[in-house]
Protein backbone atom coordinates (compact mmCIF):
# COMPACT_ATOMS: atom_id res chain seq x y z
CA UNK A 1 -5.33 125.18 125.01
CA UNK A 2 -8.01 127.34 123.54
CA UNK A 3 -6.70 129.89 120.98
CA UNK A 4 -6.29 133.12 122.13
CA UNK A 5 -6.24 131.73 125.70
CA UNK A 6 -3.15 133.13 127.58
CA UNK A 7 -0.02 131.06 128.00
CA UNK A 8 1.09 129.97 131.49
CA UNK A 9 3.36 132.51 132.35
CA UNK A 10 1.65 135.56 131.34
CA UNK A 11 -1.69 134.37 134.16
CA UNK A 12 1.66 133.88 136.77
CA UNK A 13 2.84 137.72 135.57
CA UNK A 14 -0.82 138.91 136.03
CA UNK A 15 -1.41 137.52 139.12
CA UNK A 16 1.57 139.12 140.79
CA UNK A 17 1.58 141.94 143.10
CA UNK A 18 3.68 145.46 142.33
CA UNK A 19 3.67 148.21 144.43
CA UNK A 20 5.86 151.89 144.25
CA UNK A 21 5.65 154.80 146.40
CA UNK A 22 7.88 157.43 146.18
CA UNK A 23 7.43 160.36 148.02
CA UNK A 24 9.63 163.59 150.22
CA UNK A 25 9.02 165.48 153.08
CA UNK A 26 10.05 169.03 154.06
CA UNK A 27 10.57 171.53 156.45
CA UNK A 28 8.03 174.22 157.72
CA UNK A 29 6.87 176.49 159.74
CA UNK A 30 4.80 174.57 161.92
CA UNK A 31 6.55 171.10 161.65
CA UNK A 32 7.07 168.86 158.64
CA UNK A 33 4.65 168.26 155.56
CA UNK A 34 4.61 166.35 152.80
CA UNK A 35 5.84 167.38 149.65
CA UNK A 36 5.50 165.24 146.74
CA UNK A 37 3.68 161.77 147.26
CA UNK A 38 3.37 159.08 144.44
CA UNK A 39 1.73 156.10 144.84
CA UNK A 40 1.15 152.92 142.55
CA UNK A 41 -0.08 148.96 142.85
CA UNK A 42 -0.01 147.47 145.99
CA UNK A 43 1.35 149.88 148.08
CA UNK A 44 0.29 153.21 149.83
CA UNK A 45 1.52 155.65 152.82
CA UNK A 46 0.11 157.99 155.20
CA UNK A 47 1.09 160.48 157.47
CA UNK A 48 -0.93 160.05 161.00
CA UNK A 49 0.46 163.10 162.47
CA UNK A 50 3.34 165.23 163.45
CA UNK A 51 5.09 164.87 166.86
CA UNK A 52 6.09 167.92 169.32
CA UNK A 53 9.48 168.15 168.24
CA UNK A 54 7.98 168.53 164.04
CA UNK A 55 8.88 164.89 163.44
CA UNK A 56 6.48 163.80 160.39
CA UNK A 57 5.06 160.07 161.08
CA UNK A 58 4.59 157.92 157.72
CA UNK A 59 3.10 155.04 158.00
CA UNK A 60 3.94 152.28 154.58
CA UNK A 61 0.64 149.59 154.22
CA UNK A 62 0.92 146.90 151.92
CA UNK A 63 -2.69 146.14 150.51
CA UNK A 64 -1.60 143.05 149.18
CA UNK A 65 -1.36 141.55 152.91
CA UNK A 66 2.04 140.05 152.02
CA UNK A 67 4.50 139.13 149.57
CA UNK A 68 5.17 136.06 147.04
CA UNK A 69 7.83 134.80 144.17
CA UNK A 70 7.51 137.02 141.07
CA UNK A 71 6.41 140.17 143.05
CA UNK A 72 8.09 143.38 142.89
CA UNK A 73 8.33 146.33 145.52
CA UNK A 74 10.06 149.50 145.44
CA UNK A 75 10.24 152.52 147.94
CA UNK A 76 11.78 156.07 147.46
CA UNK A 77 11.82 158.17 150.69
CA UNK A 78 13.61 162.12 150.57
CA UNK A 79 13.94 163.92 153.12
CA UNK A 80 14.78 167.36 152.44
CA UNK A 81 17.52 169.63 154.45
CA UNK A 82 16.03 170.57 157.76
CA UNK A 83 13.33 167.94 157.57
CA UNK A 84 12.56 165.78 160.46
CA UNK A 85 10.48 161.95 159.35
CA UNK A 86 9.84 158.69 160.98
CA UNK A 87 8.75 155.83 158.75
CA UNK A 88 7.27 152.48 159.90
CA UNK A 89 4.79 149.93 158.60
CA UNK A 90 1.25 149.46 159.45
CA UNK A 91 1.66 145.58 160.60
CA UNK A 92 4.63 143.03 159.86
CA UNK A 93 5.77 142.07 156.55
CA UNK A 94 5.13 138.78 155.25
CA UNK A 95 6.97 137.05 152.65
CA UNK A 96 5.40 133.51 151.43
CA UNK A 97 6.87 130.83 149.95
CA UNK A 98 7.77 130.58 146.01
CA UNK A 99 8.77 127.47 143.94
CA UNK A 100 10.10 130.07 140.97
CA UNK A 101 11.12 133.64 141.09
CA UNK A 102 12.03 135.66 144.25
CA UNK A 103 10.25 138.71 145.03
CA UNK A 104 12.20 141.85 144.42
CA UNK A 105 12.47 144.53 147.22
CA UNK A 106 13.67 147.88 146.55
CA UNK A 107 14.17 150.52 148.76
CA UNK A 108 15.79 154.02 148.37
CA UNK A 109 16.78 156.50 150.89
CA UNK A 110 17.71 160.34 150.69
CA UNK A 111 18.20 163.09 153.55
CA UNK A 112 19.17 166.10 152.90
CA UNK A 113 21.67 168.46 154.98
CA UNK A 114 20.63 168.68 158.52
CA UNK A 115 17.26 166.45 157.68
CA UNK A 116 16.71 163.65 160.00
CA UNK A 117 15.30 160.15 159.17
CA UNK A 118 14.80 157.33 161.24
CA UNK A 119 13.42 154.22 159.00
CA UNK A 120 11.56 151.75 161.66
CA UNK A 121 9.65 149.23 159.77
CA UNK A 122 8.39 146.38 161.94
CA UNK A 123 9.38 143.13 161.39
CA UNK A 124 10.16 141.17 158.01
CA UNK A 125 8.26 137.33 158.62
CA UNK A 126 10.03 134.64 156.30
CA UNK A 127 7.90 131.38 155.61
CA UNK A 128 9.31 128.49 154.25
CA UNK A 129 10.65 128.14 151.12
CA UNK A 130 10.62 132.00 150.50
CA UNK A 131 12.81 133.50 148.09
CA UNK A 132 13.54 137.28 148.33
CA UNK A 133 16.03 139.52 146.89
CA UNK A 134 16.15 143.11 149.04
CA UNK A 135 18.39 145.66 148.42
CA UNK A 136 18.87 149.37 150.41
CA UNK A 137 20.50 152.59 149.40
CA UNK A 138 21.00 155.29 151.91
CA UNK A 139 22.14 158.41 150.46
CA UNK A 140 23.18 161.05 153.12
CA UNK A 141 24.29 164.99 152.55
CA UNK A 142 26.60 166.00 155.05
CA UNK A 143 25.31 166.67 158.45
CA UNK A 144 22.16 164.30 157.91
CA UNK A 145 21.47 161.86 160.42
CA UNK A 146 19.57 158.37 160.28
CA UNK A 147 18.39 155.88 162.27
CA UNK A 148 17.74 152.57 160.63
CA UNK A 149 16.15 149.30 162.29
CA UNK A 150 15.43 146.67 160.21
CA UNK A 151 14.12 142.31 161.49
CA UNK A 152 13.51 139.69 160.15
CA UNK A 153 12.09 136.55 161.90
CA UNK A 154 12.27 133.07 159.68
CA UNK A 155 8.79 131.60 160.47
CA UNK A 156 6.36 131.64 163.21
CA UNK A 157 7.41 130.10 165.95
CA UNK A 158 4.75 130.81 168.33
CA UNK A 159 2.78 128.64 165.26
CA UNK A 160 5.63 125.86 165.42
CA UNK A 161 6.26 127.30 161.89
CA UNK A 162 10.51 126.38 160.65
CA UNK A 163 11.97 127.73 157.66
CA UNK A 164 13.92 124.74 156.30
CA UNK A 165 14.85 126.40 153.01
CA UNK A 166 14.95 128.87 151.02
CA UNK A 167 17.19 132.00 149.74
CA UNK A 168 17.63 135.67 151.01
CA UNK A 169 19.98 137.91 150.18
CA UNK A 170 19.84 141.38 151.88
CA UNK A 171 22.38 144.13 150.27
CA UNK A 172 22.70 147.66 151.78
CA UNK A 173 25.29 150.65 151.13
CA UNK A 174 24.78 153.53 152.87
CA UNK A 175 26.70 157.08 151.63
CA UNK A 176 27.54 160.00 152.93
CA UNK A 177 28.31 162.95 150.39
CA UNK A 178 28.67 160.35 147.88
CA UNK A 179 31.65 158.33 149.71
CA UNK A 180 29.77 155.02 150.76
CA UNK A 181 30.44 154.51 154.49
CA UNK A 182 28.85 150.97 155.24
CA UNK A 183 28.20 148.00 153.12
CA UNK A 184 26.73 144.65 153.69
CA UNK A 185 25.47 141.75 152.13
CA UNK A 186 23.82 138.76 153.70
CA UNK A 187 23.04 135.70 151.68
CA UNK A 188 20.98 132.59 153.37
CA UNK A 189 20.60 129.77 150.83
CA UNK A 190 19.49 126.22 150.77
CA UNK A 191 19.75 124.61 154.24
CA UNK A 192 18.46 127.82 156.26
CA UNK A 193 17.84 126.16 159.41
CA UNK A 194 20.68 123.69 159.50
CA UNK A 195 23.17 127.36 158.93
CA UNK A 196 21.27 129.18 161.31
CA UNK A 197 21.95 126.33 164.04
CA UNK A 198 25.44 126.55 163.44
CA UNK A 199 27.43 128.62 166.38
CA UNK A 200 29.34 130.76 164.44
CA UNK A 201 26.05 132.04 162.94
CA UNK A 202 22.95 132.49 164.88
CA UNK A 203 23.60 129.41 167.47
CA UNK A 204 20.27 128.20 166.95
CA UNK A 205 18.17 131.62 166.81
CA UNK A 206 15.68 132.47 164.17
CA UNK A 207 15.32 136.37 164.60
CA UNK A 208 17.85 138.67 163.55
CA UNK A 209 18.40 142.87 163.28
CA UNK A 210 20.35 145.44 162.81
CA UNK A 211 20.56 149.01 164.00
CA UNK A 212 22.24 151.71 162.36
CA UNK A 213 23.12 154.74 163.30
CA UNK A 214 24.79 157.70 161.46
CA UNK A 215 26.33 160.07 162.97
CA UNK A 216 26.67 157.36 166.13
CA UNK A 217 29.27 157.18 168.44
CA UNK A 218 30.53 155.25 171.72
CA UNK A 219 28.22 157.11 173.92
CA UNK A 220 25.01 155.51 172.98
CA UNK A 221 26.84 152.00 172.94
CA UNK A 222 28.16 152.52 176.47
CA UNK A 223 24.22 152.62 177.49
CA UNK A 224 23.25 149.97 175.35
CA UNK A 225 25.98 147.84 176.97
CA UNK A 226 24.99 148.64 180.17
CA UNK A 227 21.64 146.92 179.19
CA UNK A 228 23.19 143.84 178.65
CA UNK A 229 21.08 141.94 181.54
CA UNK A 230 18.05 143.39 180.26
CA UNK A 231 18.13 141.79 176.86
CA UNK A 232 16.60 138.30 175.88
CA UNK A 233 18.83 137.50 173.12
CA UNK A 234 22.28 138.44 171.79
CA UNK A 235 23.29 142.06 171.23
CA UNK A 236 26.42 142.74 169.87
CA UNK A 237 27.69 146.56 169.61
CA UNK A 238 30.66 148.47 167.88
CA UNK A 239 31.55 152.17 166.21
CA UNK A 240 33.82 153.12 163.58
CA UNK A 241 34.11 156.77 161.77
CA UNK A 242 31.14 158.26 163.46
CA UNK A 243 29.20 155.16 162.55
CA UNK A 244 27.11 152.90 165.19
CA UNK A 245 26.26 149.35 164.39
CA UNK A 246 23.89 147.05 166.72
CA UNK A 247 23.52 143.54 166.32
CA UNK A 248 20.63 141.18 167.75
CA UNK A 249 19.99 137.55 167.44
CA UNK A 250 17.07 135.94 169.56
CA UNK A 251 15.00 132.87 169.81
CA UNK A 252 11.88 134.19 168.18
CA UNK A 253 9.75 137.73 166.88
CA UNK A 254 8.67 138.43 170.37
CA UNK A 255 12.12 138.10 171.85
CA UNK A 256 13.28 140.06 169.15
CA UNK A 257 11.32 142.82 169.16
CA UNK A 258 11.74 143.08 173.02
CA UNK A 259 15.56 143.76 172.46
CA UNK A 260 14.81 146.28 169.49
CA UNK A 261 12.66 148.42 171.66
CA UNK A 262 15.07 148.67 174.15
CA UNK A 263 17.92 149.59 172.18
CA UNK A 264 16.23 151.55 170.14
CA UNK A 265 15.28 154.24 173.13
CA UNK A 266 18.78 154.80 173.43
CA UNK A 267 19.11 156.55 170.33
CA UNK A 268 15.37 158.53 170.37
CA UNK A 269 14.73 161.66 172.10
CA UNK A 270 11.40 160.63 170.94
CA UNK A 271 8.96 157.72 171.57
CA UNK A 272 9.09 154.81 168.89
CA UNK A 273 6.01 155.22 166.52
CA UNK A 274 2.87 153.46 168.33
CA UNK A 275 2.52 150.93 165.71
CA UNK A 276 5.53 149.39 167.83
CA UNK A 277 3.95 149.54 170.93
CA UNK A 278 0.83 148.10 169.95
């Protein structure tokens, strides 16, 4: 090696992506605005609009088109008392494969008293081999309310893509006044598609979601139930303490997001961002 020339793992550290955006929302006269906004690496956010009802729209784009071992993403979202935002992403999230580190997902969440925020990124795509390490804090004051989706498919099927192997682990808390009123961990390592086949797991499915909804209640699960004939894959409901919790499994993304979209109108007055849609 020449001298001078860098070593190995300092051209790997340069040639990873980072991104960070951090920004809060507030209430106004005529609707929401932003506040603060900070942006850095890979990773940027917009606002397209504000709805009828004063709902901001922000809209999180990854200019790195996807995500590989060794890179590192965080995500700080306030929303202050009063203040009404919907985030999504501007396509699906892609996570390749690594044969070292994991990329490193952050995200943290904070609405204020009587602030609203329903998080509604679009799907999470797993390729084979990925490793990724995501974790999510949801910090609530007392009479906040959120409205969290989040999918993730493992491969492409539609490209006869499989995700063999690989590791995820997904953690999330979620708190309400500072007493922490959900927590979850998933962990898929190794054999991914020989676990997911397995019945007491996904029964064969490669698409899995999760809604949550705080405060949520049996009302909105009756009328999910009710769509039970309507959905393509599995969709499992419960409550507990003014929490609501929906489940989905399916055969693939499209299935998947199918399901989501239905469920998901049960808990909006308003329409699901158009990113969705498209």
């Amino acid at each position: 090696m020449l001298a001078g020339a860098p070593e190995h793992g300092e051209i790997f550290a340069g040639n990873r992506a980072n991104g960070r955006i951090a920004f809060s929302v507030a209430a106004g006269a005529g609707g929401c605005r932003r506040e603060r906004v900070h942006e850095a690496g890979a990773l940027r956010v917009r606002f397209p609009n504000v709805t009828n009802d004063g709902t901001l729209d922000a809209v999180i784009v990854n200019t790195a088109g996807g995500m590989t071992g060794g890179d590192r993403f965080d995500i700080g979202v306030t929303v202050r008392a009063g203040a009404r935002l919907t985030v999504t992403t501007a396509a699906a999230e892609k996570v390749y494969r690594s044969l070292g580190p994991a990329t490193e997902v952050g995200v943290k969440l904070d609405v204020g008293a009587g602030g609203a925020l329903a998080w509604l990124p679009q799907e999470t795509i797993l390729f084979d081999q990925v490793r990724l390490r995501r974790a999510i804090d949801v910090a609530l004051a007392p009479g906040a309310h959120l409205l969290m989706a989040e999918a993730i498919v493992l491969g492409r099927s539609a490209m006869g893509e499989t995700v063999n192997s690989g590791h995820f682990s997904d953690r999330w808390r979620v708190r309400v006044d500072g007493r922490l009123i959900f927590a979850e961990t998933i962990r898929l390592d190794g054999k991914i598609a020989q676990r997911l086949a397995e019945r007491a797991a996904a029964g064969g499915s490669v698409a899995l979601a999760s809604i949550i909804a705080a405060p949520g209640g049996d009302d909105t699960l009756a009328a999910i139930r009710a769509m039970a004939q309507d959905f393509t894959g599995e969709v499992g409901v419960s409550a507990w303490n003014g929490l609501a919790v929906v489940r989905f499994v399916a055969p693939d993304g499209a299935a998947l997001r199918h399901d989501l979209i239905a469920a998901l109108a049960a808990f909006r007055t308003t329409p699901l961002p158009r990113l969705w849609l498209n």
